[in-house]
Protein backbone atom coordinates (compact mmCIF):
# COMPACT_ATOMS: atom_id res chain seq x y z
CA UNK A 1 0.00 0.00 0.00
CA UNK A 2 1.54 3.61 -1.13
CA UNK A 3 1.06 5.60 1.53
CA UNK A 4 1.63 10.07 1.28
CA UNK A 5 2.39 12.16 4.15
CA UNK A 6 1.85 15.47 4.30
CA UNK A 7 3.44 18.00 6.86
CA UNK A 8 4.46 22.03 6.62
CA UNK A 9 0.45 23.29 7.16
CA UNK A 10 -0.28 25.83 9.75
CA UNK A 11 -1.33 29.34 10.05
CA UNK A 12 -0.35 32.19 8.14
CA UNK A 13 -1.03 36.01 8.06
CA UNK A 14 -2.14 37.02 4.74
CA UNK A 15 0.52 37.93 2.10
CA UNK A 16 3.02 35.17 4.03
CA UNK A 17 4.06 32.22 2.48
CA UNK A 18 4.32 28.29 3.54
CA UNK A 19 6.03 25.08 1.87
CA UNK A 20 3.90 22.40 2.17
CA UNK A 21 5.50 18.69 1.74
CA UNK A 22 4.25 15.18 1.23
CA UNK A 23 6.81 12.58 1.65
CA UNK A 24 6.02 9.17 -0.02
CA UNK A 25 6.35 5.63 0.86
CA UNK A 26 7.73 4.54 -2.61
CA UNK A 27 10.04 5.99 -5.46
CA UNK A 28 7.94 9.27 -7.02
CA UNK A 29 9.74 8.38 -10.00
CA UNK A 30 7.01 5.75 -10.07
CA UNK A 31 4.17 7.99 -10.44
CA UNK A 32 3.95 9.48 -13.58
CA UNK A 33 1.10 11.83 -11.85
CA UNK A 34 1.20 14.00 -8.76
CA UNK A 35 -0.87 16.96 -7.51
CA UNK A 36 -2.13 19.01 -4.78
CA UNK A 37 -5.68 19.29 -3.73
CA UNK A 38 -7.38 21.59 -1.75
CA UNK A 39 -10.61 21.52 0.18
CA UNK A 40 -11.88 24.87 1.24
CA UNK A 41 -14.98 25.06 4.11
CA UNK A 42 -17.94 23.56 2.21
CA UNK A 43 -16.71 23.55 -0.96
CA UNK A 44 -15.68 20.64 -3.01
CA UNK A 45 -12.34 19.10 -3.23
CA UNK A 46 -10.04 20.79 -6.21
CA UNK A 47 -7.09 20.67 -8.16
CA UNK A 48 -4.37 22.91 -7.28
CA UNK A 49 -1.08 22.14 -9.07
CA UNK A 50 0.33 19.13 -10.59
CA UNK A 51 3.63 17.74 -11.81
CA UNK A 52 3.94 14.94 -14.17
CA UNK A 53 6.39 13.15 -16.30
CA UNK A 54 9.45 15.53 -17.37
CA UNK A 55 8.37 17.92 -15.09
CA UNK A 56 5.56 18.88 -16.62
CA UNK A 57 4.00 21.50 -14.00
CA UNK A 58 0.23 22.69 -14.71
CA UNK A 59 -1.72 25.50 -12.27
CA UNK A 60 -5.11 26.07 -11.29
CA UNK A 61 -5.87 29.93 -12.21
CA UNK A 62 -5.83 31.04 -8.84
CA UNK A 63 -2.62 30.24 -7.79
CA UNK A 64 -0.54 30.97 -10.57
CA UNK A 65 2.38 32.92 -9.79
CA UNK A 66 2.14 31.99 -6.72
CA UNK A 67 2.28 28.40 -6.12
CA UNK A 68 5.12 26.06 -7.34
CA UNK A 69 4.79 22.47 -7.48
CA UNK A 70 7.94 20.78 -7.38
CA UNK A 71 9.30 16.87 -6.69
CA UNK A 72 13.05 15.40 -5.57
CA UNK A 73 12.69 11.88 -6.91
CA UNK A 74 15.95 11.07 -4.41
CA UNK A 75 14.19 11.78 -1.53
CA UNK A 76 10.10 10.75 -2.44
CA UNK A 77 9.35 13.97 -1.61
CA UNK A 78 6.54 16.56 -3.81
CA UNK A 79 6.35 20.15 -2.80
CA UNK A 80 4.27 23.03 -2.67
CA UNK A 81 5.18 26.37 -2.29
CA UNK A 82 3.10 29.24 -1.61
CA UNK A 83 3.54 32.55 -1.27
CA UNK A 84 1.69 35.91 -1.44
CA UNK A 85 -1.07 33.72 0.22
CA UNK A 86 -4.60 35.11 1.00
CA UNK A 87 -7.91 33.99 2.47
CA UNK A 88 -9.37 32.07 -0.42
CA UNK A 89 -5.79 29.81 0.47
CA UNK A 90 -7.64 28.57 3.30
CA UNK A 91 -8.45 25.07 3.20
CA UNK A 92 -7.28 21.34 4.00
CA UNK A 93 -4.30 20.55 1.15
CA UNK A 94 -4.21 17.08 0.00
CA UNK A 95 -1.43 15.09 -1.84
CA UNK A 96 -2.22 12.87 -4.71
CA UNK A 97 -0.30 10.28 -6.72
CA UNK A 98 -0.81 8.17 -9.41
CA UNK A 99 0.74 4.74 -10.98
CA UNK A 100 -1.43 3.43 -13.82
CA UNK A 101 -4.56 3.64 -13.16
CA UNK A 102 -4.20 3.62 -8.85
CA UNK A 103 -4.18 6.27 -7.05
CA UNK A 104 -3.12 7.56 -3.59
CA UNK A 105 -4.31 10.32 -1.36
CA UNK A 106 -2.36 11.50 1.74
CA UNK A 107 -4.37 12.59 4.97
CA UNK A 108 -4.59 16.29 4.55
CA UNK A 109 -2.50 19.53 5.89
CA UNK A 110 -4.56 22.04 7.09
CA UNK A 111 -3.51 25.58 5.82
CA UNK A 112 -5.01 28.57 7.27
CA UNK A 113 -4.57 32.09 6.02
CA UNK A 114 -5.84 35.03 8.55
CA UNK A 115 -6.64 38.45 6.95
């Protein structure tokens, strides 16, 4: 069983930044998909960033320019950082990965952003 970790959440004043990380149980190099997913108060679940083969990085509108997605293969780690962060950041951040057609979900970071 793949299992993702997630760590670096907390609180944050507006305009501050965070690095969120998700450490994973098996080589990253084996997922040809990873992402970030965020679930705001009583809203659905959405993608945030994701990094696939070659380093192919894609961005949700919102955070563009402000989040990078990132991954070191040597140590099965995925990144997110975040900066210039505001309310709307606010949510429970969840790490995905995928090998074929499985795929993994971590437990959750919570970030929250005060105004």
């Amino acid at each position: 069983q793949v299992q993702l970790v997630e760590s670096g959440g907390g609180l944050v004043q507006a305009g501050g930044s965070l690095q969120l990380s998700c450490t994973a149980s098996i080589s990253t190099l084996l997922m040809q998909h990873m992402a970030w997913h965020r679930q705001a108060p009583g809203k659905q679940r959405e993608l945030v960033a994701s990094i696939r083969t070659g380093h192919i990085t894609s961005y949700v509108d919102a955070v563009k320019g402000r989040f990078t997605i990132s991954k070191d293969n040597a140590k099965r780690v995925l990144y997110l950082q975040m900066t210039n962060l505001d309310a709307d950041d606010t949510g429970v951040y969840y790490c995905n990965g995928r090998i074929g057609t499985n795929e993994f979900w971590g437990q959750g970071t919570q970030v929250t952003v005060s105004s």
